[in-house]
Protein backbone atom coordinates (compact mmCIF):
# COMPACT_ATOMS: atom_id res chain seq x y z
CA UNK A 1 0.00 0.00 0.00
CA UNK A 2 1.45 2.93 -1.49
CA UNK A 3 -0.82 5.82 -0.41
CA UNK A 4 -1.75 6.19 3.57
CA UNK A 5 -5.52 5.27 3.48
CA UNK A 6 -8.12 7.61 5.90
CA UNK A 7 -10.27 4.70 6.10
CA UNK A 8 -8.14 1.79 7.65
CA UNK A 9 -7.38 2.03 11.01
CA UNK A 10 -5.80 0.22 13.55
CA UNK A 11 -7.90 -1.73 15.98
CA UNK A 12 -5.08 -3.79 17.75
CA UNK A 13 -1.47 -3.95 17.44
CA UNK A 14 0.54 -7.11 15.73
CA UNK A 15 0.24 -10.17 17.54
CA UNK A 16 1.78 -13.65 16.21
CA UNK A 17 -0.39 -13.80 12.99
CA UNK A 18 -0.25 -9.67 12.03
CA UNK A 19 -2.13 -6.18 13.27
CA UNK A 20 -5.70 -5.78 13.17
CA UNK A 21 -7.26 -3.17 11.57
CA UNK A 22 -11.03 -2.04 10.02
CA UNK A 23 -11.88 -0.21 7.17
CA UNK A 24 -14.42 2.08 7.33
CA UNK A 25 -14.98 2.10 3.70
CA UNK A 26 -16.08 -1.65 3.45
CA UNK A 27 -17.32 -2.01 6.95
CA UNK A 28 -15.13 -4.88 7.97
CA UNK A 29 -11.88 -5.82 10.13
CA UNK A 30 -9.33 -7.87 9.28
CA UNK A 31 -5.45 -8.82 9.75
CA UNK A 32 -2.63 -7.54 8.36
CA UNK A 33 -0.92 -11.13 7.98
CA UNK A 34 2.89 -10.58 7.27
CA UNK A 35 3.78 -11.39 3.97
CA UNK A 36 0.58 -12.12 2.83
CA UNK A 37 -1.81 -10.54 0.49
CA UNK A 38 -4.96 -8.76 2.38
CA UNK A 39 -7.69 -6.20 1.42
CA UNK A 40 -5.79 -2.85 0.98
CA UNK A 41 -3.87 -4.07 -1.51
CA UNK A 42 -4.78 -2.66 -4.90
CA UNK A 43 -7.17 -0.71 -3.30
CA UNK A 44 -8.04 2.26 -5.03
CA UNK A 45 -9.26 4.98 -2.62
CA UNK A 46 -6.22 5.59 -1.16
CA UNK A 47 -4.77 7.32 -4.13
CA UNK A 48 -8.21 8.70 -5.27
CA UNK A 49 -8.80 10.12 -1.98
CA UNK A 50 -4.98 11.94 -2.19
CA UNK A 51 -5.58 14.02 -5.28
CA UNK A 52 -8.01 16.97 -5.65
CA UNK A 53 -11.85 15.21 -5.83
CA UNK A 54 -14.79 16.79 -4.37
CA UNK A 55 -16.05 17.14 -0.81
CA UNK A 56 -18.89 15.53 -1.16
CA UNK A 57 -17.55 12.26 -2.70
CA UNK A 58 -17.86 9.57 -0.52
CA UNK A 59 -15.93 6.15 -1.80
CA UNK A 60 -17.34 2.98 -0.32
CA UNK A 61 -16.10 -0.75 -0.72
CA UNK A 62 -18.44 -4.20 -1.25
CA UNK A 63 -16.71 -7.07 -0.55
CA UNK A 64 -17.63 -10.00 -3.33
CA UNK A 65 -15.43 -12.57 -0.85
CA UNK A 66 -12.53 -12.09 1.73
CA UNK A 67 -10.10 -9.59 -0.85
CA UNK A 68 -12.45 -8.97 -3.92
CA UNK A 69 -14.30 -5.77 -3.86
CA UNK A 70 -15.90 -3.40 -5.90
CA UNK A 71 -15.91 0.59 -5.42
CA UNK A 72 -18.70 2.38 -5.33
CA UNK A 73 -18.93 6.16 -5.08
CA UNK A 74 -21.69 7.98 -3.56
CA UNK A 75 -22.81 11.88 -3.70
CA UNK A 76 -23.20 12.44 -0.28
CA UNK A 77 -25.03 16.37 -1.39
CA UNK A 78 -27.76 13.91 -3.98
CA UNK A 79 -27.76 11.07 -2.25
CA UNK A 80 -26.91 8.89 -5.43
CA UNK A 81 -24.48 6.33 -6.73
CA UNK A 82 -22.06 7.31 -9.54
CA UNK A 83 -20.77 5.32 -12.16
CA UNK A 84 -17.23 7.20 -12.02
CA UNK A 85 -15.41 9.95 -10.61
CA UNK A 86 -15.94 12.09 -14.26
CA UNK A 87 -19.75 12.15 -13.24
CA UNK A 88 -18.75 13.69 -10.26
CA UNK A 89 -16.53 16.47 -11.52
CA UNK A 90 -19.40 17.52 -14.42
CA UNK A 91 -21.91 18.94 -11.63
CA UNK A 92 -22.69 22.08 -10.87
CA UNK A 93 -22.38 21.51 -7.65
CA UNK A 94 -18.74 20.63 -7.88
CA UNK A 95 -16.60 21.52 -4.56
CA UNK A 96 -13.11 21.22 -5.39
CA UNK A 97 -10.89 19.47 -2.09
CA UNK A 98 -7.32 19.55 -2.67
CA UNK A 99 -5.39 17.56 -0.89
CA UNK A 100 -1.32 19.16 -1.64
């Protein structure tokens, strides 16, 4: 994981297997196990959330089994699903957050 991620946090530190942590944009815990593969990696919020989007983009993840997921962003100002981030930056209601 390139890119620090706002949504996974750390729940409890490494024990023998790895550290525990939940992300808030799938709604799930898991462990870090060392070496292993797990569900940040090729995540893509982490880098979407680090360059300019708007504020009221909300990215969520839906877990299709224990490290496939699909993104989904949501308008948090409509209330509605978009199909990609271009849909997002079209409306009128565009507020620019930039994150450098």
């Amino acid at each position: 994981m390139g890119t620090t991620c706002i949504f996974r946090i750390l729940t409890a530190p490494g024990g023998s297997v790895g550290p525990r942590y939940r992300c808030l944009a799938g709604d799930v815990e898991f462990i870090a196990t060392y070496g292993s593969s797990n569900i940040c990696d090729d995540c893509p919020i982490p880098e979407l959330m680090a360059k300019e989007h708007c504020l009221f983009l909300e990215p969520g993840k839906h877990f299709l089994n224990s490290t496939d997921s699909v993104l989904v962003l949501r308008c948090t100002k409509f209330d509605t699903i978009l199909s990609n981030q271009d849909q997002c930056q079209q409306c009128p209601s565009y507020t620019c957050h930039n994150t450098g």
